[in-house]
C-alpha atoms as a PDB file:
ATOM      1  CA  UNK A   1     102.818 109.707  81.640  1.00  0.00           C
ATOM      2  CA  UNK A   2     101.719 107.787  84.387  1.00  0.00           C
ATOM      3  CA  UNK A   3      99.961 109.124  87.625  1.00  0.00           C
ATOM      4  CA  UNK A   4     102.977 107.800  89.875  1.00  0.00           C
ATOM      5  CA  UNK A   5     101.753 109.821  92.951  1.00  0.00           C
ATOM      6  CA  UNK A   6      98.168 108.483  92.533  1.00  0.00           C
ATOM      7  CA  UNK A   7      99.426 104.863  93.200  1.00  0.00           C
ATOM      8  CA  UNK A   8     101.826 105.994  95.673  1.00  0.00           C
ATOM      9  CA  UNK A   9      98.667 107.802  97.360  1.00  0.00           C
ATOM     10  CA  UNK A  10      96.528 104.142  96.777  1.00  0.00           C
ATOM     11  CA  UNK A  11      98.783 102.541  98.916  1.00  0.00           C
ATOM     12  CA  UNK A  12      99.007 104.864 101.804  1.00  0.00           C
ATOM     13  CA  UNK A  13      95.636 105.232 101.933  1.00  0.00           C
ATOM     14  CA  UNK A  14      95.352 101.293 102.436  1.00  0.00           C
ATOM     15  CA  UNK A  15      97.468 100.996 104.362  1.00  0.00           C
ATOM     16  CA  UNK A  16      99.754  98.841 102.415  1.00  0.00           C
ATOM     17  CA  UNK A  17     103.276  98.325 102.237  1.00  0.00           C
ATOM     18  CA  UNK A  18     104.917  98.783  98.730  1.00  0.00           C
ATOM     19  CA  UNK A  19     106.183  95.517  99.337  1.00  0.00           C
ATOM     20  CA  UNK A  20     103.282  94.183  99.668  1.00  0.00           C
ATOM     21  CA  UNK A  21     101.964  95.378  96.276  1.00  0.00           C
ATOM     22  CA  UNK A  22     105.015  94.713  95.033  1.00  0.00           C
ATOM     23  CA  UNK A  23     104.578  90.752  95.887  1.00  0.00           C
ATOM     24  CA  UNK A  24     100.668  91.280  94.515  1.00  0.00           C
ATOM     25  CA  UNK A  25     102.180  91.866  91.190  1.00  0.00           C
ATOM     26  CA  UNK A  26     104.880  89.340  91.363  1.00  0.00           C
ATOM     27  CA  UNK A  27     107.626  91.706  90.731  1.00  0.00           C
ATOM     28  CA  UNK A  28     110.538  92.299  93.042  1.00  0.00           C
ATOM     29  CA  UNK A  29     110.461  95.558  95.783  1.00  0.00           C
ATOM     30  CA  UNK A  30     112.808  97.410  93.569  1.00  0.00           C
ATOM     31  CA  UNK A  31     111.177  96.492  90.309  1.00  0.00           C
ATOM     32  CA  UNK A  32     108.506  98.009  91.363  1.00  0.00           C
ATOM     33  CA  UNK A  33     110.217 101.052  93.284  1.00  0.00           C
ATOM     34  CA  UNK A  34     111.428 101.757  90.009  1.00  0.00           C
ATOM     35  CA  UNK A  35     108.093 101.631  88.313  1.00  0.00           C
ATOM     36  CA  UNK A  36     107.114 104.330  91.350  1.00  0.00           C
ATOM     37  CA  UNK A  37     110.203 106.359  90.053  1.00  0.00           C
ATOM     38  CA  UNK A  38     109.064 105.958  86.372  1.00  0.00           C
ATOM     39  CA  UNK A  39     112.334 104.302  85.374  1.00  0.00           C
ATOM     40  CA  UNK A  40     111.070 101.522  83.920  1.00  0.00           C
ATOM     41  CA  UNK A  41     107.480 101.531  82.666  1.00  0.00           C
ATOM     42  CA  UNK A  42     104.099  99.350  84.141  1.00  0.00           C
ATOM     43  CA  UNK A  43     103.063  96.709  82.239  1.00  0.00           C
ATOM     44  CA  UNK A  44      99.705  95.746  81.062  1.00  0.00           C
ATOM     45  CA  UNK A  45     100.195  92.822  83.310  1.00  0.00           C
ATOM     46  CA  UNK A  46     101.077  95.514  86.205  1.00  0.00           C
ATOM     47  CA  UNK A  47      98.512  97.740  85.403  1.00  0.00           C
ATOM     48  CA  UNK A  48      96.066  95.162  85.417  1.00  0.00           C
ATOM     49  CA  UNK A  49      97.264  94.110  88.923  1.00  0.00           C
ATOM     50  CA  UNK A  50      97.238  97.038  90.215  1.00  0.00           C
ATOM     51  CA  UNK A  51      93.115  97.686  89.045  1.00  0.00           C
ATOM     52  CA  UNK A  52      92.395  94.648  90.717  1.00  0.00           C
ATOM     53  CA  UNK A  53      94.142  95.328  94.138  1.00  0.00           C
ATOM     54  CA  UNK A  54      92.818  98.606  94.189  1.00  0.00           C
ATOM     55  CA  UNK A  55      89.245  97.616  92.694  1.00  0.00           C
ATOM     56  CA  UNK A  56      89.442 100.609  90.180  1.00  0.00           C
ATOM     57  CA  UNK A  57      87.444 101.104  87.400  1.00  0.00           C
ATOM     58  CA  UNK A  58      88.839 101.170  83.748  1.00  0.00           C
ATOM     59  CA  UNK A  59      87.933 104.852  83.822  1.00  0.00           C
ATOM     60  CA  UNK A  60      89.972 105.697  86.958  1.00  0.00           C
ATOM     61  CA  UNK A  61      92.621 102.797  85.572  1.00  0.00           C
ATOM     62  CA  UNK A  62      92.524 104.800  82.326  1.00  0.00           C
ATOM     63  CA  UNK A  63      93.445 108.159  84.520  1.00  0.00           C
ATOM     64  CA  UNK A  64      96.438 106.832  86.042  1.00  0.00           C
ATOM     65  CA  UNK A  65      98.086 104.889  83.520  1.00  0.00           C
ATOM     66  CA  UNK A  66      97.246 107.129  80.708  1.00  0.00           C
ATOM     67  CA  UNK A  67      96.159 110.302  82.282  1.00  0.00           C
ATOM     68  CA  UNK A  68      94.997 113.317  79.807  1.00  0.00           C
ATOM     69  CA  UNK A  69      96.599 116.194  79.442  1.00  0.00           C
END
């Protein structure tokens, strides 16, 4: 399951709105509000967006998207 708080946490800590990310990713504010609320799932075109806003690497990608157990 996905690390919803992690990205939540991302975008504080940038100080970015989730509109803004939301807009990054091309997907409406409550698209992706309900990607935050895990209603709908990310994807790979989200998650991909979301590395490169954020500058992760596939490992930390990797523990967000498909964190271990």
């Amino acid at each position: 399951m996905t690390n919803n708080k992690a990205v939540e946490k991302m975008i504080k800590d940038r100080g970015y709105t989730k509109q803004y990310v939301a807009e990054q990713l091309g997907v409406s504010r409550q698209a992706f509000s309900s990607k935050l609320h895990g209603k709908t799932r990310w994807s790979a075109q989200d998650i991909s967006g979301i590395k490169d806003l954020f500058g992760l690497s596939p490992e930390e990608t990797f523990d967000i998207f498909l964190p271990r157990r």
